[in-house]
PDB file of N, CA and C in Angstrom:
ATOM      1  N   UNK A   1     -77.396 126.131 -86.687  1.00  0.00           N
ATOM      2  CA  UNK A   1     -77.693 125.952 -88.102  1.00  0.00           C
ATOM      3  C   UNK A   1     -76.749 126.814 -88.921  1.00  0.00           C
ATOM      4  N   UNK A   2     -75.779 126.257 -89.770  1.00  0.00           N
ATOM      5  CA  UNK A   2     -75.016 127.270 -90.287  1.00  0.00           C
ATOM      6  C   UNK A   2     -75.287 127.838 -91.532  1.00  0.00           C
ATOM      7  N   UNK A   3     -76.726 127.404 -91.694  1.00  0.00           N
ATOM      8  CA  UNK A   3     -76.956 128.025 -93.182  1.00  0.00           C
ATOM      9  C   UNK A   3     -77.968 129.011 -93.124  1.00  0.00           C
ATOM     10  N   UNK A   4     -78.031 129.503 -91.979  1.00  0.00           N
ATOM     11  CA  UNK A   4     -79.202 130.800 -91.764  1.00  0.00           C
ATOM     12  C   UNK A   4     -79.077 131.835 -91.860  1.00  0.00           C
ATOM     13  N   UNK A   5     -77.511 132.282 -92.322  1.00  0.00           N
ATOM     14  CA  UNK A   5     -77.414 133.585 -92.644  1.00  0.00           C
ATOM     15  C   UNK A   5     -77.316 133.207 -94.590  1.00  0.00           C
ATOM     16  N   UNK A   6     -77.681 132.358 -95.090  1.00  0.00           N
ATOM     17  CA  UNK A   6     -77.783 132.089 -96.516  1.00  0.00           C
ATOM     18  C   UNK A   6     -79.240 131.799 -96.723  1.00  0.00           C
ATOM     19  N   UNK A   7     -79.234 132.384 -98.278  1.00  0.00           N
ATOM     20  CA  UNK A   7     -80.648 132.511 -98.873  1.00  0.00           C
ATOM     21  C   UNK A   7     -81.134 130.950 -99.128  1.00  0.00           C
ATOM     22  N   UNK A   8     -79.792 130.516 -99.851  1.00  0.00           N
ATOM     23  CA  UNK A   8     -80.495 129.535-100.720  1.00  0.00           C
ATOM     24  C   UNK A   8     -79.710 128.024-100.235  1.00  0.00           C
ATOM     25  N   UNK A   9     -79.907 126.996-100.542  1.00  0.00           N
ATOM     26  CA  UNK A   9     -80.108 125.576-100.050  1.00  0.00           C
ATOM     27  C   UNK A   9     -78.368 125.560-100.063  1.00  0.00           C
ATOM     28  N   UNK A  10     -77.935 124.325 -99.107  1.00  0.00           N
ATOM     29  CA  UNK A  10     -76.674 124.130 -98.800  1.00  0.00           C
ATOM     30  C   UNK A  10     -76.579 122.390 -99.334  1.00  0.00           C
ATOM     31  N   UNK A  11     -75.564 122.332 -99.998  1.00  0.00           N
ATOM     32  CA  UNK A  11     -75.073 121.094-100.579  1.00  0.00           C
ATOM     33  C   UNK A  11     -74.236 120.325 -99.922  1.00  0.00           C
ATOM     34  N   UNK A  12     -73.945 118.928-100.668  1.00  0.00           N
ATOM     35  CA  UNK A  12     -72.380 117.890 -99.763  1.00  0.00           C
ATOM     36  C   UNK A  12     -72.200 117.880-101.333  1.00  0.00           C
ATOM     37  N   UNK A  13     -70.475 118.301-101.680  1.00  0.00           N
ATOM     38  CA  UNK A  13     -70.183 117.704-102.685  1.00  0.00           C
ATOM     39  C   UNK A  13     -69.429 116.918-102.083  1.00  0.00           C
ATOM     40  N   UNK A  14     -69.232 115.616-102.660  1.00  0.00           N
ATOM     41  CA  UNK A  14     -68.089 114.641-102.288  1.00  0.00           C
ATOM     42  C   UNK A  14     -67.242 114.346-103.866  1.00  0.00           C
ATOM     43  N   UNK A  15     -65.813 113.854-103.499  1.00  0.00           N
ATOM     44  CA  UNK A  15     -64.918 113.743-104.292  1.00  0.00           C
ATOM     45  C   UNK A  15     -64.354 115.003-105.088  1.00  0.00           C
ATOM     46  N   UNK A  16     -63.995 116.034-104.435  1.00  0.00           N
ATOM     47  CA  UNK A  16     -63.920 117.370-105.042  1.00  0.00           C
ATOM     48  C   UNK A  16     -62.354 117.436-103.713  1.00  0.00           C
ATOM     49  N   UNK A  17     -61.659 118.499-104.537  1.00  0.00           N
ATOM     50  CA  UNK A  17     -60.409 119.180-103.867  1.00  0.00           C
ATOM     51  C   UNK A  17     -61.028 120.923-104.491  1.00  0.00           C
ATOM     52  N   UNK A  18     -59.306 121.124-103.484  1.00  0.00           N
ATOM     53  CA  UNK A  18     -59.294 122.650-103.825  1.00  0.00           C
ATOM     54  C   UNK A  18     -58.193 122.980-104.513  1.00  0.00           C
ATOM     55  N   UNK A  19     -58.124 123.804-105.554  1.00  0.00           N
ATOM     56  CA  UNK A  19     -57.098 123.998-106.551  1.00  0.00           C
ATOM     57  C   UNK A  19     -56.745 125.616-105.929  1.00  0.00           C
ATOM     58  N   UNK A  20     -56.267 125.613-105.393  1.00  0.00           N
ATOM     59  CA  UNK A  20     -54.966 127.395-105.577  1.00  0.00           C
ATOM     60  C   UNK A  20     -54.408 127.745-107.068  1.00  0.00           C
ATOM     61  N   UNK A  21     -54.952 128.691-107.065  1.00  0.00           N
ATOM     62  CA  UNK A  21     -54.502 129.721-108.189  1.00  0.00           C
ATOM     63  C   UNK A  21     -53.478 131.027-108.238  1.00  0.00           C
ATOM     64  N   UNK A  22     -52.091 130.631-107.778  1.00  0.00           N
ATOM     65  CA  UNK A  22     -51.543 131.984-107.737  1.00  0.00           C
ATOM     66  C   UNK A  22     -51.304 133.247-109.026  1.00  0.00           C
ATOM     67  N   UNK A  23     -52.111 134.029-108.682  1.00  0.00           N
ATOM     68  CA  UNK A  23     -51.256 134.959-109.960  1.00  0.00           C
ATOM     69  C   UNK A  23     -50.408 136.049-109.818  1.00  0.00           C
ATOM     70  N   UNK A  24     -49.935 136.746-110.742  1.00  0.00           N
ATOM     71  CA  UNK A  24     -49.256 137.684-110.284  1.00  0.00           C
ATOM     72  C   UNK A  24     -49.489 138.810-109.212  1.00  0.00           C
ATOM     73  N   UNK A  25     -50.720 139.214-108.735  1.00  0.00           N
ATOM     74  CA  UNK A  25     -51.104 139.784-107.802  1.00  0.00           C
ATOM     75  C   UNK A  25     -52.843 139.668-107.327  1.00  0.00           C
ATOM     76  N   UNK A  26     -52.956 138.344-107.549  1.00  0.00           N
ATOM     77  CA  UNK A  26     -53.741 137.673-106.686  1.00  0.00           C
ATOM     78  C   UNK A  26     -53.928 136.317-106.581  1.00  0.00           C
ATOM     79  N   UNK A  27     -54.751 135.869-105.399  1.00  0.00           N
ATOM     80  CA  UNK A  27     -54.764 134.829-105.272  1.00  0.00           C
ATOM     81  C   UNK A  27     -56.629 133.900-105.581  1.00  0.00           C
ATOM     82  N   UNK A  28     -56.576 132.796-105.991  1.00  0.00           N
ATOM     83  CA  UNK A  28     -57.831 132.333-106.334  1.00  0.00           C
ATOM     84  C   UNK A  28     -58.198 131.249-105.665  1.00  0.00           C
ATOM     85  N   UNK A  29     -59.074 130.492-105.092  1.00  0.00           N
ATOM     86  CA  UNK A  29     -59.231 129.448-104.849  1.00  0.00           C
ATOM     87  C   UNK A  29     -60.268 128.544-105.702  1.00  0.00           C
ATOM     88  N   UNK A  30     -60.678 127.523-106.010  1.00  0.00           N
ATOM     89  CA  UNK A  30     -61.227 126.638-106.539  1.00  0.00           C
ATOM     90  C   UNK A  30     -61.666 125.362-106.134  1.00  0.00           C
ATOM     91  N   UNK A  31     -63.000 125.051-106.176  1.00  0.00           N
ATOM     92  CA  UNK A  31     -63.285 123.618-105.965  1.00  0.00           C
ATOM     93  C   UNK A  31     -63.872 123.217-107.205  1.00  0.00           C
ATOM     94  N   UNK A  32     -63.255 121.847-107.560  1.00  0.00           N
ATOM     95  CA  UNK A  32     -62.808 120.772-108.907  1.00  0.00           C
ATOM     96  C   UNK A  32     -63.123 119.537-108.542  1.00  0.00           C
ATOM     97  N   UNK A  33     -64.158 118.976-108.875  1.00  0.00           N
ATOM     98  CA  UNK A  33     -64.543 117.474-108.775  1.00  0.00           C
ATOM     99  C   UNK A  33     -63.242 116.677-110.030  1.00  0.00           C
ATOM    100  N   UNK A  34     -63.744 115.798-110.163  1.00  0.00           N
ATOM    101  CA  UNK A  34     -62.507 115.091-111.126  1.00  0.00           C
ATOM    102  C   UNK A  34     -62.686 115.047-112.352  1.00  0.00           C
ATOM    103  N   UNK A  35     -64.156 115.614-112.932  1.00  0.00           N
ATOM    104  CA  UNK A  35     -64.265 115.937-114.063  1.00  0.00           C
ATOM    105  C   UNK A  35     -63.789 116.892-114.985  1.00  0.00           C
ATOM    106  N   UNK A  36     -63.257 118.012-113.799  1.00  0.00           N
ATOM    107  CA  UNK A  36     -62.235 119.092-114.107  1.00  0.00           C
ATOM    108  C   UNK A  36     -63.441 120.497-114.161  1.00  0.00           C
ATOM    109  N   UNK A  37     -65.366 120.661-114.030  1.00  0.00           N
ATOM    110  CA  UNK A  37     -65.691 121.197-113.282  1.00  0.00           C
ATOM    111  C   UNK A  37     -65.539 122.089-112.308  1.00  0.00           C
ATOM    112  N   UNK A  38     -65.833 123.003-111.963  1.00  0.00           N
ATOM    113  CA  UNK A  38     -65.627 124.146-110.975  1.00  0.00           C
ATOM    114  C   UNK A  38     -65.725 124.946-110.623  1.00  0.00           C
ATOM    115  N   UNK A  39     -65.748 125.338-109.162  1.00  0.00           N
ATOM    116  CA  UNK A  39     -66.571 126.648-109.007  1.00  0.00           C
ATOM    117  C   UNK A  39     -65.762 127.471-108.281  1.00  0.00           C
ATOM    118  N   UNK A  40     -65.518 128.462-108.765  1.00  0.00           N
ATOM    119  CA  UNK A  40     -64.249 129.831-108.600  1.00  0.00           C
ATOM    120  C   UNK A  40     -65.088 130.056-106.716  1.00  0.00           C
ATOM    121  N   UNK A  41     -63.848 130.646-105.709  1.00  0.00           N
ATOM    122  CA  UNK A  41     -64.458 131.009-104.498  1.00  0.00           C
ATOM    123  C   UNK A  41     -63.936 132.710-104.626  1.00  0.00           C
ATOM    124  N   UNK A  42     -64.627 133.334-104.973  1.00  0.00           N
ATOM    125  CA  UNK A  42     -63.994 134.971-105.323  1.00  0.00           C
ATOM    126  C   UNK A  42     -64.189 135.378-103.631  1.00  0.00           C
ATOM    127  N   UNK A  43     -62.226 136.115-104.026  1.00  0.00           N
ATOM    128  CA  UNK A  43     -62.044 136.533-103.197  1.00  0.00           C
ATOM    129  C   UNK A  43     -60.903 137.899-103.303  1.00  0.00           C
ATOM    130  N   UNK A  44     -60.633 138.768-102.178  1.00  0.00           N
ATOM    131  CA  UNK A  44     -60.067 139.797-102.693  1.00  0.00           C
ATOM    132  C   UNK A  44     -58.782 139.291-103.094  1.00  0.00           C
ATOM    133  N   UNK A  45     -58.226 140.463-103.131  1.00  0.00           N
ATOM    134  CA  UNK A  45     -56.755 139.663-104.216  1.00  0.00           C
ATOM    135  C   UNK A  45     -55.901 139.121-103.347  1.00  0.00           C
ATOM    136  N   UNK A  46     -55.847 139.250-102.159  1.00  0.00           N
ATOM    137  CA  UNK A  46     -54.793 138.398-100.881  1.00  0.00           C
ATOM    138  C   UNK A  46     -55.382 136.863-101.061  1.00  0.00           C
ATOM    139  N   UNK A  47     -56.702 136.665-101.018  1.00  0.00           N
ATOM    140  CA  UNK A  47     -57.465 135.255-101.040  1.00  0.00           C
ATOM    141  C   UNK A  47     -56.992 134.486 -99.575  1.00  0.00           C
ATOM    142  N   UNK A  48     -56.622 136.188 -98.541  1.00  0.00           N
ATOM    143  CA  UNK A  48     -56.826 135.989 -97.086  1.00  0.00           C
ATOM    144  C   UNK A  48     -57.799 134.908 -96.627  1.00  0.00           C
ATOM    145  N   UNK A  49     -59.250 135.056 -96.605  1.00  0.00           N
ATOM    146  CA  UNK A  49     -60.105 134.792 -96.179  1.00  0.00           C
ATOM    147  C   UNK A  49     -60.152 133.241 -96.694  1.00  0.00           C
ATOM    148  N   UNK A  50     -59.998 132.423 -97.486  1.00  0.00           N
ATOM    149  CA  UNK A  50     -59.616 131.323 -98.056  1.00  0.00           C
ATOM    150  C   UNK A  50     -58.342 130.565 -97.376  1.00  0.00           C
ATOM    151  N   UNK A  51     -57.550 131.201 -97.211  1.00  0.00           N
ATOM    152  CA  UNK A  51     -55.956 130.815 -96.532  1.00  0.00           C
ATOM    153  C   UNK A  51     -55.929 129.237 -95.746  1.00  0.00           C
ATOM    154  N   UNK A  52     -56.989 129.580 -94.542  1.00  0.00           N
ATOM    155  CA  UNK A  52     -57.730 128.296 -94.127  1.00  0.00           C
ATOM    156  C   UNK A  52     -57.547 126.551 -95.429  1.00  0.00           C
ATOM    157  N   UNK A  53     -58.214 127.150 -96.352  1.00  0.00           N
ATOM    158  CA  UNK A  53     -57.762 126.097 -97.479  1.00  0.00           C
ATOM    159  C   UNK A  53     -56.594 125.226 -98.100  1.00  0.00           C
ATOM    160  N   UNK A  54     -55.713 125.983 -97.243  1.00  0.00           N
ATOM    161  CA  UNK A  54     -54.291 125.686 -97.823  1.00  0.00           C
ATOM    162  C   UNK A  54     -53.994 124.092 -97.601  1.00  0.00           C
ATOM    163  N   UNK A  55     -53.745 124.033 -96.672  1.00  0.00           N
ATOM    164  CA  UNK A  55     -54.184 122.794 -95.950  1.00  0.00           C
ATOM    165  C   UNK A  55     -54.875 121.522 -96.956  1.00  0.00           C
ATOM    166  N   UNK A  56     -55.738 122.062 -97.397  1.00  0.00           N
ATOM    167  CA  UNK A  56     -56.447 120.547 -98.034  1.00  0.00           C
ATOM    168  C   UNK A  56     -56.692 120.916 -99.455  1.00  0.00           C
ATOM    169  N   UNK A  57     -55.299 121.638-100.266  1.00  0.00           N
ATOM    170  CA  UNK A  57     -54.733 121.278-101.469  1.00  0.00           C
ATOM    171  C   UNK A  57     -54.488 120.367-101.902  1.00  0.00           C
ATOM    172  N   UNK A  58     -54.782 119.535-102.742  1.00  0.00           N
ATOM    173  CA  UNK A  58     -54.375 118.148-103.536  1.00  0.00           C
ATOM    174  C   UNK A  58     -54.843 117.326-102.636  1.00  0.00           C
ATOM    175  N   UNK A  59     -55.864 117.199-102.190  1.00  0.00           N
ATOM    176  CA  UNK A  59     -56.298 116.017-100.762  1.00  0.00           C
ATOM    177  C   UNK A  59     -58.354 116.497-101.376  1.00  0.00           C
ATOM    178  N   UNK A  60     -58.894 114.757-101.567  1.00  0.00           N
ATOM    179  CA  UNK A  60     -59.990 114.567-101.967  1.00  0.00           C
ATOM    180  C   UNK A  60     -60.712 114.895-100.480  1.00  0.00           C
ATOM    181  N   UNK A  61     -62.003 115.463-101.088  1.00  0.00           N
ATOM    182  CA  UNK A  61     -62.464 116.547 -99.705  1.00  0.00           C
ATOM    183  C   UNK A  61     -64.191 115.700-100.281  1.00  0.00           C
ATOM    184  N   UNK A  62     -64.695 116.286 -98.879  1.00  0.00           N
ATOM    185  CA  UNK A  62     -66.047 116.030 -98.725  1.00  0.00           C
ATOM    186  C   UNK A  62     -66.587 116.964 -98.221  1.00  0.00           C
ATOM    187  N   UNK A  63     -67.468 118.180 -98.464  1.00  0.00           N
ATOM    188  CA  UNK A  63     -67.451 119.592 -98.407  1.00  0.00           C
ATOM    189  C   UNK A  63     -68.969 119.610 -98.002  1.00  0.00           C
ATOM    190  N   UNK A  64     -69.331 120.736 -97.381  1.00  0.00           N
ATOM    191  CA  UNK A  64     -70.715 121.068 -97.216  1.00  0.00           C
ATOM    192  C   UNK A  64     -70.825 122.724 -98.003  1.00  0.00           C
ATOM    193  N   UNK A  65     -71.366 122.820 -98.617  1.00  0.00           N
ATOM    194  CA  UNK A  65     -71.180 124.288 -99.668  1.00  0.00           C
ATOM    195  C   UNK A  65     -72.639 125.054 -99.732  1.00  0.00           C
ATOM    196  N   UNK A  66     -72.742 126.063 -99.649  1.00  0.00           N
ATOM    197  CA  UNK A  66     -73.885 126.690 -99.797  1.00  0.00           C
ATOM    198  C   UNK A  66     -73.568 127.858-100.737  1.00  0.00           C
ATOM    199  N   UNK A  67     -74.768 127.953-101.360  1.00  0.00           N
ATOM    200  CA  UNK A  67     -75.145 128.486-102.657  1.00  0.00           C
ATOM    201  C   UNK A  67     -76.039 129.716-102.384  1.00  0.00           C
ATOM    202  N   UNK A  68     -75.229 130.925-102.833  1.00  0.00           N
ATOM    203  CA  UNK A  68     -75.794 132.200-102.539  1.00  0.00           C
ATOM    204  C   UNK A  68     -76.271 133.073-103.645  1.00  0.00           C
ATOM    205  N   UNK A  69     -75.379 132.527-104.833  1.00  0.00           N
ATOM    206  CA  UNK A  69     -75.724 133.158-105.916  1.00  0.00           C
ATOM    207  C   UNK A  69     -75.440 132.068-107.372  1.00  0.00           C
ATOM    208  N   UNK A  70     -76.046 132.745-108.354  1.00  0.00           N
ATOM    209  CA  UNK A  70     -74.861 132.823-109.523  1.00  0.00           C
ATOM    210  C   UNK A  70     -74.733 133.841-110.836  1.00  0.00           C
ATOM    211  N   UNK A  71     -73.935 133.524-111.506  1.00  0.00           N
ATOM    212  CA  UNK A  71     -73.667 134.908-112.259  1.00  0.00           C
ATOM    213  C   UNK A  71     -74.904 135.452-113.448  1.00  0.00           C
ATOM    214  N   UNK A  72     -74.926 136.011-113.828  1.00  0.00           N
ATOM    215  CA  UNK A  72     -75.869 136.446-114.893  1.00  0.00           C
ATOM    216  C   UNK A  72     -76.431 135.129-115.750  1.00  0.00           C
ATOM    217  N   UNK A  73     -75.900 134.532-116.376  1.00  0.00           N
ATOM    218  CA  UNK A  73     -76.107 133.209-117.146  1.00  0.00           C
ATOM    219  C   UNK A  73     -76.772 132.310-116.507  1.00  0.00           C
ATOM    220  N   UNK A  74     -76.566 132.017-114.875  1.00  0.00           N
ATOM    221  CA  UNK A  74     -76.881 131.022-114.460  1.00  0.00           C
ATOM    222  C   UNK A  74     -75.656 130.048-114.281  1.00  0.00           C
ATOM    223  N   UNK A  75     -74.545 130.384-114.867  1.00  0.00           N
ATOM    224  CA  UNK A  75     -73.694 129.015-115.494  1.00  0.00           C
ATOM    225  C   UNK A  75     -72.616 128.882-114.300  1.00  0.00           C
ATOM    226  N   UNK A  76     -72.150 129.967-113.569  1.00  0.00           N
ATOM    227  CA  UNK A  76     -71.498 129.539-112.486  1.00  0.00           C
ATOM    228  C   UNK A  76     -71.804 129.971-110.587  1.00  0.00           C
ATOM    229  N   UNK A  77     -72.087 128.829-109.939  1.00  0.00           N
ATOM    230  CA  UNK A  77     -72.558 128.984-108.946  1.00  0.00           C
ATOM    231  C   UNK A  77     -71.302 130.035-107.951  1.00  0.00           C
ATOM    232  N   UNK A  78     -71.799 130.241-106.973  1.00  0.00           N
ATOM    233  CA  UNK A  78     -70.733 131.774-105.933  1.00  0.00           C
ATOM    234  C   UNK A  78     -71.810 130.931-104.936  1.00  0.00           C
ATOM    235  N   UNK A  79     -70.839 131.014-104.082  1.00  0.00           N
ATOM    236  CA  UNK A  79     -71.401 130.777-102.279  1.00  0.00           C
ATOM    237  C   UNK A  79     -69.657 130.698-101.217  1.00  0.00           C
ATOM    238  N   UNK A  80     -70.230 129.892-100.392  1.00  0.00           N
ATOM    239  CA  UNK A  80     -69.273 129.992 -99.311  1.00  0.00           C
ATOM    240  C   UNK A  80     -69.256 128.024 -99.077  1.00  0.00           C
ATOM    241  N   UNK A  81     -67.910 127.810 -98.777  1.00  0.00           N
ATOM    242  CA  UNK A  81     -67.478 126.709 -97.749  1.00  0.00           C
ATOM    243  C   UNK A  81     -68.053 126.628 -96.489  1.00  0.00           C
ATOM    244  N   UNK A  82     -69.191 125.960 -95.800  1.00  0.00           N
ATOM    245  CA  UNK A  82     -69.525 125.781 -94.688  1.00  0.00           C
ATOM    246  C   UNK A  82     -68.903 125.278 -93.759  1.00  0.00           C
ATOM    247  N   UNK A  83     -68.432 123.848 -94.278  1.00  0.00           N
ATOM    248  CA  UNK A  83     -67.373 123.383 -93.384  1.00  0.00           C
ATOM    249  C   UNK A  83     -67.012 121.879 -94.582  1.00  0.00           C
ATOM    250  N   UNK A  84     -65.466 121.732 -93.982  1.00  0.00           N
ATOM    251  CA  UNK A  84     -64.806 120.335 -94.400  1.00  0.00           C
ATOM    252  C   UNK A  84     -65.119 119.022 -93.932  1.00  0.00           C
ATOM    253  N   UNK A  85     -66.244 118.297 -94.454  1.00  0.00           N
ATOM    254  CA  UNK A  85     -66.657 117.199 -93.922  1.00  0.00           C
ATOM    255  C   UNK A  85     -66.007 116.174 -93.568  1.00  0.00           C
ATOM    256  N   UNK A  86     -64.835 116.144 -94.654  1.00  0.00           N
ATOM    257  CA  UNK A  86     -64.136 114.560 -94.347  1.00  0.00           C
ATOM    258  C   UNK A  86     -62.923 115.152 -95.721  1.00  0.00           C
ATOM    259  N   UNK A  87     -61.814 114.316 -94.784  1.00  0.00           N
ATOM    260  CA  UNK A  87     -60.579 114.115 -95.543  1.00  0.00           C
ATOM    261  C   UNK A  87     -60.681 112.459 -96.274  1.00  0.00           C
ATOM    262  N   UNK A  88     -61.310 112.912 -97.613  1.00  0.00           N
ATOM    263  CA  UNK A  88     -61.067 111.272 -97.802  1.00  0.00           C
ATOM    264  C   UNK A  88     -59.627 110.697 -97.991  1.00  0.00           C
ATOM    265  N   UNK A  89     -58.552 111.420 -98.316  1.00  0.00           N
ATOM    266  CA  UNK A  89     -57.121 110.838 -99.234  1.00  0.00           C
ATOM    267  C   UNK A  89     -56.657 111.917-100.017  1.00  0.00           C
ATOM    268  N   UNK A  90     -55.669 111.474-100.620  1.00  0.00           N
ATOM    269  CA  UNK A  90     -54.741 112.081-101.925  1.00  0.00           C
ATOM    270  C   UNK A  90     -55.452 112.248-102.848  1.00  0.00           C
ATOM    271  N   UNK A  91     -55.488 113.349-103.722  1.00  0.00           N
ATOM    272  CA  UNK A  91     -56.138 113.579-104.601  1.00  0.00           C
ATOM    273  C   UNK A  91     -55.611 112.411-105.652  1.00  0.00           C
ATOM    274  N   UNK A  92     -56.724 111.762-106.859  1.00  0.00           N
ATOM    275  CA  UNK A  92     -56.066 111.147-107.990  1.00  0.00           C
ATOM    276  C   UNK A  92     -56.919 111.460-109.178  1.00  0.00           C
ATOM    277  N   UNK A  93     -56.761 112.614-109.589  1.00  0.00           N
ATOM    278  CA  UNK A  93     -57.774 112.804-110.963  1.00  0.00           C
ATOM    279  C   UNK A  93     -58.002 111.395-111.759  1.00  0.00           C
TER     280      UNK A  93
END
């Protein structure tokens, strides 16, 4: 069960990619449905632990995501990538 070290319920988003964010001394990752939506994957400033992601940049993903937190507001969800369900294709906003 890979969601037993998480509190709270695990999702499928489908039709979502991952957007890379390089900045000047860090790195970000992002998952973006096509509405332009999204939920930041915070990570230290290498965005080591993400790296894995590289790979399925600009390529429409089918994701299993679990939800650990979110910020004060409520307004943006924080969790982890469980696993990559399916490569659907090329991304086409």
């Amino acid at each position: 069960d890979l969601t037993t070290n998480y509190a709270s319920a695990a999702y499928i988003f489908e039709n979502v990619t991952i957007v890379k964010i390089q900045g000047a001394d860090y790195v970000n990752y992002v998952i973006e449905d096509k509405s332009g939506k999204s939920i930041n994957l915070y990570s230290g400033a290498s965005g080591a632990e993400y790296g894995y992601l590289d790979e399925y940049v600009g390529k429409e993903l089918k994701l299993l995501f679990a939800i650990n937190s979110q910020n004060s507001k409520g307004t943006k969800w924080r969790g982890h990538i469980l696993d990559v369900l399916e490569v659907v294709g090329d991304w086409l906003p």
